[in-house]
C-alpha atoms as a PDB file:
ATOM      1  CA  UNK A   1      12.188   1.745 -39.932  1.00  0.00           C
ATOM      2  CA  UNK A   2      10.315   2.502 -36.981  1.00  0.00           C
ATOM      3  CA  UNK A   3       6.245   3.911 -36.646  1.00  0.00           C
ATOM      4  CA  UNK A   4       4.721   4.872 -33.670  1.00  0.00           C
ATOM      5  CA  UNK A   5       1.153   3.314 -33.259  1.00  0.00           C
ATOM      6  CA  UNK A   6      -1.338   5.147 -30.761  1.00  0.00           C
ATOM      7  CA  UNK A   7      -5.270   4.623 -30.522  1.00  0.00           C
ATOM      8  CA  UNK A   8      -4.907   1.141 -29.361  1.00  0.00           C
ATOM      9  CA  UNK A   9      -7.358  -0.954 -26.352  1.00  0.00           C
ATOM     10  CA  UNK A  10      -6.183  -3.238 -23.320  1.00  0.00           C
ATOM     11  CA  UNK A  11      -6.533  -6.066 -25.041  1.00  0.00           C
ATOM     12  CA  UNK A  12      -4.433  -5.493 -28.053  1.00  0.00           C
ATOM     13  CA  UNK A  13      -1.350  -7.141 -28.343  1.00  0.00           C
ATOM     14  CA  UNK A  14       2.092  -7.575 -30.565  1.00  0.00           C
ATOM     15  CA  UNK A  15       0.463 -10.547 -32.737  1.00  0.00           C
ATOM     16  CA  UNK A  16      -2.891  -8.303 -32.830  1.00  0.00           C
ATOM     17  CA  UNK A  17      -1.088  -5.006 -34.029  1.00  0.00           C
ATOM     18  CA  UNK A  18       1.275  -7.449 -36.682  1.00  0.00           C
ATOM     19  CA  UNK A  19      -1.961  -9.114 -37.897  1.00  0.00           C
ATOM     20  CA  UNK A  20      -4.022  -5.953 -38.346  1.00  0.00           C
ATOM     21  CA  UNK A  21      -0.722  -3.917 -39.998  1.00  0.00           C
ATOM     22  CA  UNK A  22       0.104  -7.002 -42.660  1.00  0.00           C
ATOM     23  CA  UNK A  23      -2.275  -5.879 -45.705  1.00  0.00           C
ATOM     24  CA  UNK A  24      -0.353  -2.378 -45.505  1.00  0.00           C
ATOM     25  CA  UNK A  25       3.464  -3.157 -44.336  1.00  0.00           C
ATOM     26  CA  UNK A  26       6.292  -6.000 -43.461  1.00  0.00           C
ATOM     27  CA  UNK A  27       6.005  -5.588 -40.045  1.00  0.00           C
ATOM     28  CA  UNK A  28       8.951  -7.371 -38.308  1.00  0.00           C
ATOM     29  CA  UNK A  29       8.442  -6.540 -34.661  1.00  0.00           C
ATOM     30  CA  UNK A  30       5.892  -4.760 -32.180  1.00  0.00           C
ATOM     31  CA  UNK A  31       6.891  -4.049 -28.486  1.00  0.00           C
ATOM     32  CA  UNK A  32       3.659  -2.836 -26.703  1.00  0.00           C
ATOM     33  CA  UNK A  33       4.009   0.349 -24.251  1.00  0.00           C
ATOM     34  CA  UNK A  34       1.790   0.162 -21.192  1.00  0.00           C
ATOM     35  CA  UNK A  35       3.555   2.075 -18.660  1.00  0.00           C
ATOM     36  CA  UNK A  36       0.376   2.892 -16.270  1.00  0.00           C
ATOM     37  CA  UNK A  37      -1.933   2.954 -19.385  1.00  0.00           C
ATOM     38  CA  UNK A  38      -2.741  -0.751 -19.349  1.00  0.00           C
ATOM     39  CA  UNK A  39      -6.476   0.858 -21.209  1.00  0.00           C
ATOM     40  CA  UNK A  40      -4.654   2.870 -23.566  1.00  0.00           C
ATOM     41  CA  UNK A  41      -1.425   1.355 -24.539  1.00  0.00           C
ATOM     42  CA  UNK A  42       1.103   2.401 -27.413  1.00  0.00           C
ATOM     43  CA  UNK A  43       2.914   0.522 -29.793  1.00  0.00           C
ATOM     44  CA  UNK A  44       6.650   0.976 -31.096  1.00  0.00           C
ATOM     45  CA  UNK A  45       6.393  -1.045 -34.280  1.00  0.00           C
ATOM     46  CA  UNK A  46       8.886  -2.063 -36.633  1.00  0.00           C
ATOM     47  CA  UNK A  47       8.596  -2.272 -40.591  1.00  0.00           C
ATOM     48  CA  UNK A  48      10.990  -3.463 -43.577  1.00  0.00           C
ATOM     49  CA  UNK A  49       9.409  -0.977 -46.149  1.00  0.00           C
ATOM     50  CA  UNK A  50      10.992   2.078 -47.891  1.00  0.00           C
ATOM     51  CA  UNK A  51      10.353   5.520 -46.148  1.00  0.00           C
ATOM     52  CA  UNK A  52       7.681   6.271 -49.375  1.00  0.00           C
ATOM     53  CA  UNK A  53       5.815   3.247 -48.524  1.00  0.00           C
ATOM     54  CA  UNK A  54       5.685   3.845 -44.915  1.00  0.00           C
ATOM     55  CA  UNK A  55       4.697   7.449 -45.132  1.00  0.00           C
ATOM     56  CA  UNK A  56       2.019   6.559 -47.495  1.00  0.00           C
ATOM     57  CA  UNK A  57       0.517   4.028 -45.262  1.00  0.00           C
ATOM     58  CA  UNK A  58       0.620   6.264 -42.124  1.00  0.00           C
ATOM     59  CA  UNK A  59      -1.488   9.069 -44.143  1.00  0.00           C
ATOM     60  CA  UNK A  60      -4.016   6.558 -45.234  1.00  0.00           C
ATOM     61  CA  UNK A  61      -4.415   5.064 -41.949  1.00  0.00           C
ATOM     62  CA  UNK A  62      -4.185   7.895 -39.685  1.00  0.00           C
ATOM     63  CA  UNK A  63      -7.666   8.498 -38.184  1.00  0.00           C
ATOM     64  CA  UNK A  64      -9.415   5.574 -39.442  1.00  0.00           C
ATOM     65  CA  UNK A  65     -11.498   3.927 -35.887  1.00  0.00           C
ATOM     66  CA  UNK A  66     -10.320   0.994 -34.750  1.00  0.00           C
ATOM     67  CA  UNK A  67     -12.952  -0.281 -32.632  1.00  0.00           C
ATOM     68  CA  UNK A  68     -14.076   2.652 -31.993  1.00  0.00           C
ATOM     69  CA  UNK A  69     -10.592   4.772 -30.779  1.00  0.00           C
ATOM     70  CA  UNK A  70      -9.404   6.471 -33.956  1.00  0.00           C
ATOM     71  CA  UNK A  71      -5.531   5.620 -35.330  1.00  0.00           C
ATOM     72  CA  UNK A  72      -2.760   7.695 -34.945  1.00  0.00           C
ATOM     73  CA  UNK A  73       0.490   6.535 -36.606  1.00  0.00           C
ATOM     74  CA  UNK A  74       3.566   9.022 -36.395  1.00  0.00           C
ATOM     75  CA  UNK A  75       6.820   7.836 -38.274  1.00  0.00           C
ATOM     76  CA  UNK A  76       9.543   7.435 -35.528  1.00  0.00           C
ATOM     77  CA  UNK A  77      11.840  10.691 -35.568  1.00  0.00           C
ATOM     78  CA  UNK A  78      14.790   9.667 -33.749  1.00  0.00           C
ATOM     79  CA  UNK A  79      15.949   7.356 -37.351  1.00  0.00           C
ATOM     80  CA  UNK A  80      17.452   8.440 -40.393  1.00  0.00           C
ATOM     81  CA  UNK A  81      15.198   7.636 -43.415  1.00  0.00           C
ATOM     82  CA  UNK A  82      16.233   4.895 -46.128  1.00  0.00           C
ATOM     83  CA  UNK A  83      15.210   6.786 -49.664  1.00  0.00           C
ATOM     84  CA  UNK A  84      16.341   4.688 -51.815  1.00  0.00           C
END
């Protein structure tokens, strides 16, 4: 499953967002987005957690700061969900 991650600095990167994400979710990749934003980058991330558990996490997170930029995560809408 796939989780957008916005709110991020310059100097985050894939093993920043993976460390920071393990306490809440098996993340199993991160690309980093940049495209002319190298200040405020975006992060594609990808989890191995049931739709419930991701969800969850994404509520609880959303708009706690992160050094100072508040957290937006959006569950990716392009995916079918695995309920099970």
């Amino acid at each position: 499953m796939q989780l957008i991650l916005r709110g991020l600095h310059g100097d985050d990167s894939e093993e920043s967002v993976t460390r920071e994400l393990a306490p809440y979710l098996h993340v199993t990749h991160v690309e980093m987005v940049r495209q002319g934003m190298d200040d405020n980058p975006w992060a594609l991330v990808e989890v191995a957690d049931p739709y419930e558990r991701v969800w969850n996490v994404c509520n609880q997170l959303r708009g706690v700061f992160h050094r100072g930029k508040p957290l937006h995560l959006h569950i990716a809408l392009h995916q079918e969900p695995d309920v099970s």
